[in-house]
Protein backbone atom coordinates (compact mmCIF):
# COMPACT_ATOMS: atom_id res chain seq x y z
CA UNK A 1 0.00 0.00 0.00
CA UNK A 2 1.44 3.53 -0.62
CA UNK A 3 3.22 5.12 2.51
CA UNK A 4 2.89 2.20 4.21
CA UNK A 5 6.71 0.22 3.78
CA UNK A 6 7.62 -2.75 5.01
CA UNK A 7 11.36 -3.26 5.38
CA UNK A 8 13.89 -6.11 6.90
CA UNK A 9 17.23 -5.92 8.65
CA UNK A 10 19.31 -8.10 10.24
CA UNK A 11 20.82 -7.34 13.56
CA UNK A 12 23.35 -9.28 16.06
CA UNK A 13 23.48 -8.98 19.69
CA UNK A 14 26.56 -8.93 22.11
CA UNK A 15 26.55 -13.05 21.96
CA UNK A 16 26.53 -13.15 18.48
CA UNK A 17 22.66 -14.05 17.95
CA UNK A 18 21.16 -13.00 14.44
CA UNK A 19 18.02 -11.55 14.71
CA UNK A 20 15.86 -10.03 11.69
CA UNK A 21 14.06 -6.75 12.39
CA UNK A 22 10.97 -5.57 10.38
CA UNK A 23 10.74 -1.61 9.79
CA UNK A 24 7.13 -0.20 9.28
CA UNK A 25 7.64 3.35 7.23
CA UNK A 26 4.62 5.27 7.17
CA UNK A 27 3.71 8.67 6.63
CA UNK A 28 0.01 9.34 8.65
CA UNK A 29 -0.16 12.92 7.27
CA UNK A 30 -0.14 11.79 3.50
CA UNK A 31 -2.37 8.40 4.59
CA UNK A 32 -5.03 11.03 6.09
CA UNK A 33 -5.25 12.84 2.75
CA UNK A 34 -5.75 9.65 0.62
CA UNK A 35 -1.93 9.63 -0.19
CA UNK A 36 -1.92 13.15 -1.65
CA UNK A 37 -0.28 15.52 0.56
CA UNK A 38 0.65 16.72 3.72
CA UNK A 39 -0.94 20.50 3.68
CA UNK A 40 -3.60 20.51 5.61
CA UNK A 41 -3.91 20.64 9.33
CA UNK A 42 -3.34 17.18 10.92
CA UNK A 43 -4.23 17.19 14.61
CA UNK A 44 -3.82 14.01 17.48
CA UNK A 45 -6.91 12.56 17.11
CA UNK A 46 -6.67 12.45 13.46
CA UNK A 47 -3.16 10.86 13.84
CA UNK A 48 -4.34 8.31 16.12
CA UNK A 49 -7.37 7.38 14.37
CA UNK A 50 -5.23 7.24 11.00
CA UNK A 51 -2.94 4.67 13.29
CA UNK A 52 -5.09 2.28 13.92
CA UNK A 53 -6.52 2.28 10.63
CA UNK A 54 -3.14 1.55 9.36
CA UNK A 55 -1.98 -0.99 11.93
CA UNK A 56 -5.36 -2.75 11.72
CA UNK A 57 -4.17 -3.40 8.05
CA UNK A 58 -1.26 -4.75 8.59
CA UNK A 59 -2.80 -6.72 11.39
CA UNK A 60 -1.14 -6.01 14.87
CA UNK A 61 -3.12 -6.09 17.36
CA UNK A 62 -3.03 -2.73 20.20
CA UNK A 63 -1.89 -5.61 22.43
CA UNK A 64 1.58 -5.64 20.36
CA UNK A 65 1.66 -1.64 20.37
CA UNK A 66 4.14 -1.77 23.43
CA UNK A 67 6.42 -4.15 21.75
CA UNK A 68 7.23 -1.66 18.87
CA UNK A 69 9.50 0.89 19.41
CA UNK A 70 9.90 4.12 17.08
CA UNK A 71 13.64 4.72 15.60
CA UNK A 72 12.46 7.93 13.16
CA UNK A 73 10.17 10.20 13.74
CA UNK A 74 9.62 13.78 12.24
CA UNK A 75 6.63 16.23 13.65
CA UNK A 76 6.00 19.58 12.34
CA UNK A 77 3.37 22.19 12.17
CA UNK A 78 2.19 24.28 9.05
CA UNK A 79 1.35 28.28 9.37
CA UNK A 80 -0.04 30.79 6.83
CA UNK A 81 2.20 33.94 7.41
CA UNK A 82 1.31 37.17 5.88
CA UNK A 83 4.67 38.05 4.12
CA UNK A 84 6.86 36.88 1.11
CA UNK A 85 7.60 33.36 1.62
CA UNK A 86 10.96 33.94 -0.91
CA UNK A 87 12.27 36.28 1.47
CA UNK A 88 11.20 34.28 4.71
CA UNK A 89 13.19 31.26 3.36
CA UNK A 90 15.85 33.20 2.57
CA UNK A 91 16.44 34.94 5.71
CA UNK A 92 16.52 31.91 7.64
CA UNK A 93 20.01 31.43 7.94
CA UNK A 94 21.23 29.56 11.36
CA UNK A 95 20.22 26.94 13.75
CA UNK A 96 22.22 28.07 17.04
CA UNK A 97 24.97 28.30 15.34
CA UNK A 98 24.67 25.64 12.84
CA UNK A 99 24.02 27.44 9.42
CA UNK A 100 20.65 26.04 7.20
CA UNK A 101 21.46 25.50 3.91
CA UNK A 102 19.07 24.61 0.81
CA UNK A 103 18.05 21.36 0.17
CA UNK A 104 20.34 20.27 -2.89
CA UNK A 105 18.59 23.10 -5.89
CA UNK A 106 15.68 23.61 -4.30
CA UNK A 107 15.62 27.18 -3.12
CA UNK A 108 12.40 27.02 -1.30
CA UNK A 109 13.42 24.03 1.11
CA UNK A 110 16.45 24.92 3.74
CA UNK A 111 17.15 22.12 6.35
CA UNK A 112 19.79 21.64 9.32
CA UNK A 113 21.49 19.11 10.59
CA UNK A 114 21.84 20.27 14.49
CA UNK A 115 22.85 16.86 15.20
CA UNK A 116 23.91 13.68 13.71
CA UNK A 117 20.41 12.40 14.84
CA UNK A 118 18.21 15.81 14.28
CA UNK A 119 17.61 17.56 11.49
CA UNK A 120 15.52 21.14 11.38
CA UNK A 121 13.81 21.68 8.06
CA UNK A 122 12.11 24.90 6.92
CA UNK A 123 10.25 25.29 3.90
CA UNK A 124 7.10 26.93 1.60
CA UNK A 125 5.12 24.03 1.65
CA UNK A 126 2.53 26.06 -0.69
CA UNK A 127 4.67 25.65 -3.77
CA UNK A 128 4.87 22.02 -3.66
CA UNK A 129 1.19 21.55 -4.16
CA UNK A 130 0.83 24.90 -6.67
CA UNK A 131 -0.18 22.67 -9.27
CA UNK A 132 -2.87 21.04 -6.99
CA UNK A 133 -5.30 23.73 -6.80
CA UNK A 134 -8.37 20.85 -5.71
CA UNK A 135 -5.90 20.23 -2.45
CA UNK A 136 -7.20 23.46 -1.00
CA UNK A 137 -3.76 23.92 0.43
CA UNK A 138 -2.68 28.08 0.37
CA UNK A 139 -0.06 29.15 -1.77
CA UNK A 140 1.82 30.82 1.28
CA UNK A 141 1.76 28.08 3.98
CA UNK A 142 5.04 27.30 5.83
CA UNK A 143 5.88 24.31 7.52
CA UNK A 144 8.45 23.91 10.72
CA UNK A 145 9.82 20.65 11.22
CA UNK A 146 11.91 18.35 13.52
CA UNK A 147 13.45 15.25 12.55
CA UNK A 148 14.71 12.78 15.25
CA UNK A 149 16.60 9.65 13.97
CA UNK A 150 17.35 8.52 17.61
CA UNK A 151 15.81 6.81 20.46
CA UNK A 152 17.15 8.81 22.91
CA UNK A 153 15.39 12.09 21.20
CA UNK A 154 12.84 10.44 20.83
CA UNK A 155 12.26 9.52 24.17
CA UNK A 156 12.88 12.86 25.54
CA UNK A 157 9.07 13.59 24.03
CA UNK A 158 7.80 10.69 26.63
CA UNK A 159 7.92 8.14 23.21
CA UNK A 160 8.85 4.45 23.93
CA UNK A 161 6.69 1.83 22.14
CA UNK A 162 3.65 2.84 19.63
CA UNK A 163 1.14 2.89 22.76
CA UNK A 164 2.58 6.44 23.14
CA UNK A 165 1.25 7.95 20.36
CA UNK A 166 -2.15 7.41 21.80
CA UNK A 167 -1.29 9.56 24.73
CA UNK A 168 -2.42 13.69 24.56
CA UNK A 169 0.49 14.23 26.76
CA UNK A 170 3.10 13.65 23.91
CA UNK A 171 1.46 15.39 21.67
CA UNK A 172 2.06 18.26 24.04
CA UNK A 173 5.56 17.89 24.18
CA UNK A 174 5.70 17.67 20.35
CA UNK A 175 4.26 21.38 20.74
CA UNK A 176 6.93 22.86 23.13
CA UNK A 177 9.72 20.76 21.11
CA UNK A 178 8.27 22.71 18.02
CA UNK A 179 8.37 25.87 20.22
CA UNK A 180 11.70 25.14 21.65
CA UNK A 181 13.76 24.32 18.56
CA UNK A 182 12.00 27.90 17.14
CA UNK A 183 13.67 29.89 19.93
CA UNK A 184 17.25 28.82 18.35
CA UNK A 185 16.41 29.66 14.60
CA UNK A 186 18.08 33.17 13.20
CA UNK A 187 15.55 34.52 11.20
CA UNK A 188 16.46 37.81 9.22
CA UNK A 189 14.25 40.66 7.62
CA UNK A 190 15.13 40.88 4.20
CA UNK A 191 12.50 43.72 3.45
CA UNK A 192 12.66 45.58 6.81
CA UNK A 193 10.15 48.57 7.26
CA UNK A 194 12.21 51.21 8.19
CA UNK A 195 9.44 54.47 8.70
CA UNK A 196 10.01 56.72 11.35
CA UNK A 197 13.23 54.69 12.69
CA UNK A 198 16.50 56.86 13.31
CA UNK A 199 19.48 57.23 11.26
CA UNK A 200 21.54 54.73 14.01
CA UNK A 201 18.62 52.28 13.62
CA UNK A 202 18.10 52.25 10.11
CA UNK A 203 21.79 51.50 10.32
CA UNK A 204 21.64 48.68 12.57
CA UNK A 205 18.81 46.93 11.11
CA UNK A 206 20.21 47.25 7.15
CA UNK A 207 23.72 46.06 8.01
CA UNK A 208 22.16 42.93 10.20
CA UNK A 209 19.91 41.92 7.40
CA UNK A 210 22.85 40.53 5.69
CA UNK A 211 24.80 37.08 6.05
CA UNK A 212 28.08 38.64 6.22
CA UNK A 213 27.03 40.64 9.05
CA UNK A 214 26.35 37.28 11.03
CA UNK A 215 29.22 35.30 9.68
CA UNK A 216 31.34 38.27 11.45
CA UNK A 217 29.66 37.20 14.80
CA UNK A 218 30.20 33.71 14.63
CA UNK A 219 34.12 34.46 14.09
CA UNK A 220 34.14 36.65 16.89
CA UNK A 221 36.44 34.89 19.89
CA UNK A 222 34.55 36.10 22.59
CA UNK A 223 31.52 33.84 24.33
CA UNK A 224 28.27 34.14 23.80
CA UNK A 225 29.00 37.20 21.04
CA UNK A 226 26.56 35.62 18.81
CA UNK A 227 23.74 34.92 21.36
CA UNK A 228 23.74 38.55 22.14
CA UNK A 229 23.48 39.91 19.06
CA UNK A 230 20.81 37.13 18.06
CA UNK A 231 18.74 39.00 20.96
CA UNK A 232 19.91 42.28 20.61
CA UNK A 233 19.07 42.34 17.04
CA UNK A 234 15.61 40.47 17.77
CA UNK A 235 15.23 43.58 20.13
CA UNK A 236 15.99 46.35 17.99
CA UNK A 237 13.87 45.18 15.22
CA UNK A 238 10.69 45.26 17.59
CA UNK A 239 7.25 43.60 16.21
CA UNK A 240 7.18 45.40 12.56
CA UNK A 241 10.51 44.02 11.60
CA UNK A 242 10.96 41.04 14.13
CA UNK A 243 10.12 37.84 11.79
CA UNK A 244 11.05 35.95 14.36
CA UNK A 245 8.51 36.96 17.05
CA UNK A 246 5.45 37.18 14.30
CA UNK A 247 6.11 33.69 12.89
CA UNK A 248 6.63 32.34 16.75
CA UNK A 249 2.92 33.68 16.88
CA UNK A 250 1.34 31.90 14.48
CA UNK A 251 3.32 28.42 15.17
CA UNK A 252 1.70 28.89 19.34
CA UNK A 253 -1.59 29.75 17.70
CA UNK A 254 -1.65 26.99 15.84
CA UNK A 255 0.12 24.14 18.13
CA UNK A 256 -2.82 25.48 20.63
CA UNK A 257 -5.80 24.76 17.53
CA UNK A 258 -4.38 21.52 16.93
CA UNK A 259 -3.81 20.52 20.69
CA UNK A 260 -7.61 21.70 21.38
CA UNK A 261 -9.11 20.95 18.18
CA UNK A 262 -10.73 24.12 18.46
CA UNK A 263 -11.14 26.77 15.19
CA UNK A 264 -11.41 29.62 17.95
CA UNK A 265 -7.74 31.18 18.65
CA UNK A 266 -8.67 32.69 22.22
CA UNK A 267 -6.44 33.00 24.93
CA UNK A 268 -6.20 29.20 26.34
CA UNK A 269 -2.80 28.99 28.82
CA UNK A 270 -0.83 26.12 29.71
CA UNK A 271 0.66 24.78 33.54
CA UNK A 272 3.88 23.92 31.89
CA UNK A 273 6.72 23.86 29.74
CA UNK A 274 6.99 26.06 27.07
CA UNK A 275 3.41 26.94 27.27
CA UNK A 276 3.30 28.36 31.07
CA UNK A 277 2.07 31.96 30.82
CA UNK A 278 1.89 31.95 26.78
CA UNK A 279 -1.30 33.16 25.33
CA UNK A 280 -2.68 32.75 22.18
CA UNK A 281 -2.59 36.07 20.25
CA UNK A 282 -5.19 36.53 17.25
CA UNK A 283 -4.10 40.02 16.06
């Protein structure tokens, strides 16, 4: 069936036993659309009920769910952001202080790997589907993404056999990983709006909206240069210019739809993690 692949490896253990290992790949976002993208919203209950659809087909019983551990997994969240998506791709240009770079000549898809086992990916998910009008999906959507190729990350969202994905509380944690991994992206304004700002600010703001001026930063010898200027220039830019707080917006808007499966984007807070004190905003 399409998405759903069945693959075998062989493994030994410390005596020297052979075992043979069967890897399920699926992709529940595409399986939820009949195979034909990965647009749309997708929230938990949809992913659960898609789930057991899918493991009902292959026959395994939720009795075996604990005995099936996840190795890859990759969560994301897709946001409609009022501005040009270009120029947002573009000016995404570090992960801490691991630089994104496009995805072979595709100059609408930038990824990251921040660690041998995690990769960030950014990209204008809108222009995949342009062609797809009937897929309802807007031209300017955006989708965050994590990818975890470990256990250990993957456990660190409260994942150990398939059972979890039935709980709400890892869904959750999804949310503030999404949140968390947002706070370390450099995100600069390549079309700054720079009415009524002074002379020393228009300054600031023109010569930061370049690469170079961040490459200079991350050569500088002294610690934590970078992390300062990452705020400082996050600072100076305030709300018009600060791409970074706007799009950090609309991801907590809508982790908080999906995680409530409400269409209403009031004020709902959290008791913890990421979400303790955060409000949803709708202006």
């Amino acid at each position: 069936m399409q998405n759903i692949k069945l693959e075998c490896r062989r493994s030994k253990n410390t005596a020297g036993n052979e075992f043979i290992f069967v890897d399920i790949l699926i992709t529940p976002h595409y399986y939820f659309n009949g195979n034909k993208h990965n647009g749309n919203d997708f929230n938990p209950e949809d992913c659960k009920e898609v789930l057991t659809e899918i493991f009902s087909i292959l026959k395994i019983e939720p009795s075996e769910f604990i005995e099936m551990q996840l190795i890859n997994l990759e969560y994301g969240v897709n946001i409609i952001p009022e501005m040009n998506m270009k120029n947002l791709i573009e000016g995404i240009i570090y992960y801490k202080k691991t630089p994104f770079i496009f995805s072979s000549s595709i100059r609408t898809y930038k990824i990251t790997n921040a660690t041998p086992y995690k990769q960030i990916k950014a990209y204008d998910k809108g222009i995949q589907f342009v062609n797809y009008p009937q897929y309802g999906i807007q031209r300017n959507t955006f989708r965050f993404e994590v990818r975890s190729k470990q256990r250990k990350n993957i456990r660190k969202l409260g994942i150990y056999s398939l059972c979890d994905l039935f709980c709400d509380e890892v869904y959750k944690k999804m949310g503030e990983s999404l949140l968390s991994e947002w706070e370390n992206v450099l995100i600069i304004n390549l079309e700054p709006d720079l009415t009524g700002l002074k002379p020393s600010e228009v300054k600031y703001i023109t010569e930061a909206g370049t690469i170079e001026y961040w490459i200079t930063k991350l050569q500088n010898p002294y610690r934590n240069c970078y992390a300062r200027e990452v705020k400082k220039y996050y600072h100076k830019s305030q709300n018009k210019n600060n791409l970074h707080h706007q799009l950090k917006v609309l991801i907590l808007d809508k982790i908080f739809d999906l995680l409530s499966g409400a269409n209403s984007t009031q004020g709902i807070p959290m008791k913890s993690g990421l979400f303790k004190n955060e409000k949803i905003r709708s202006d």
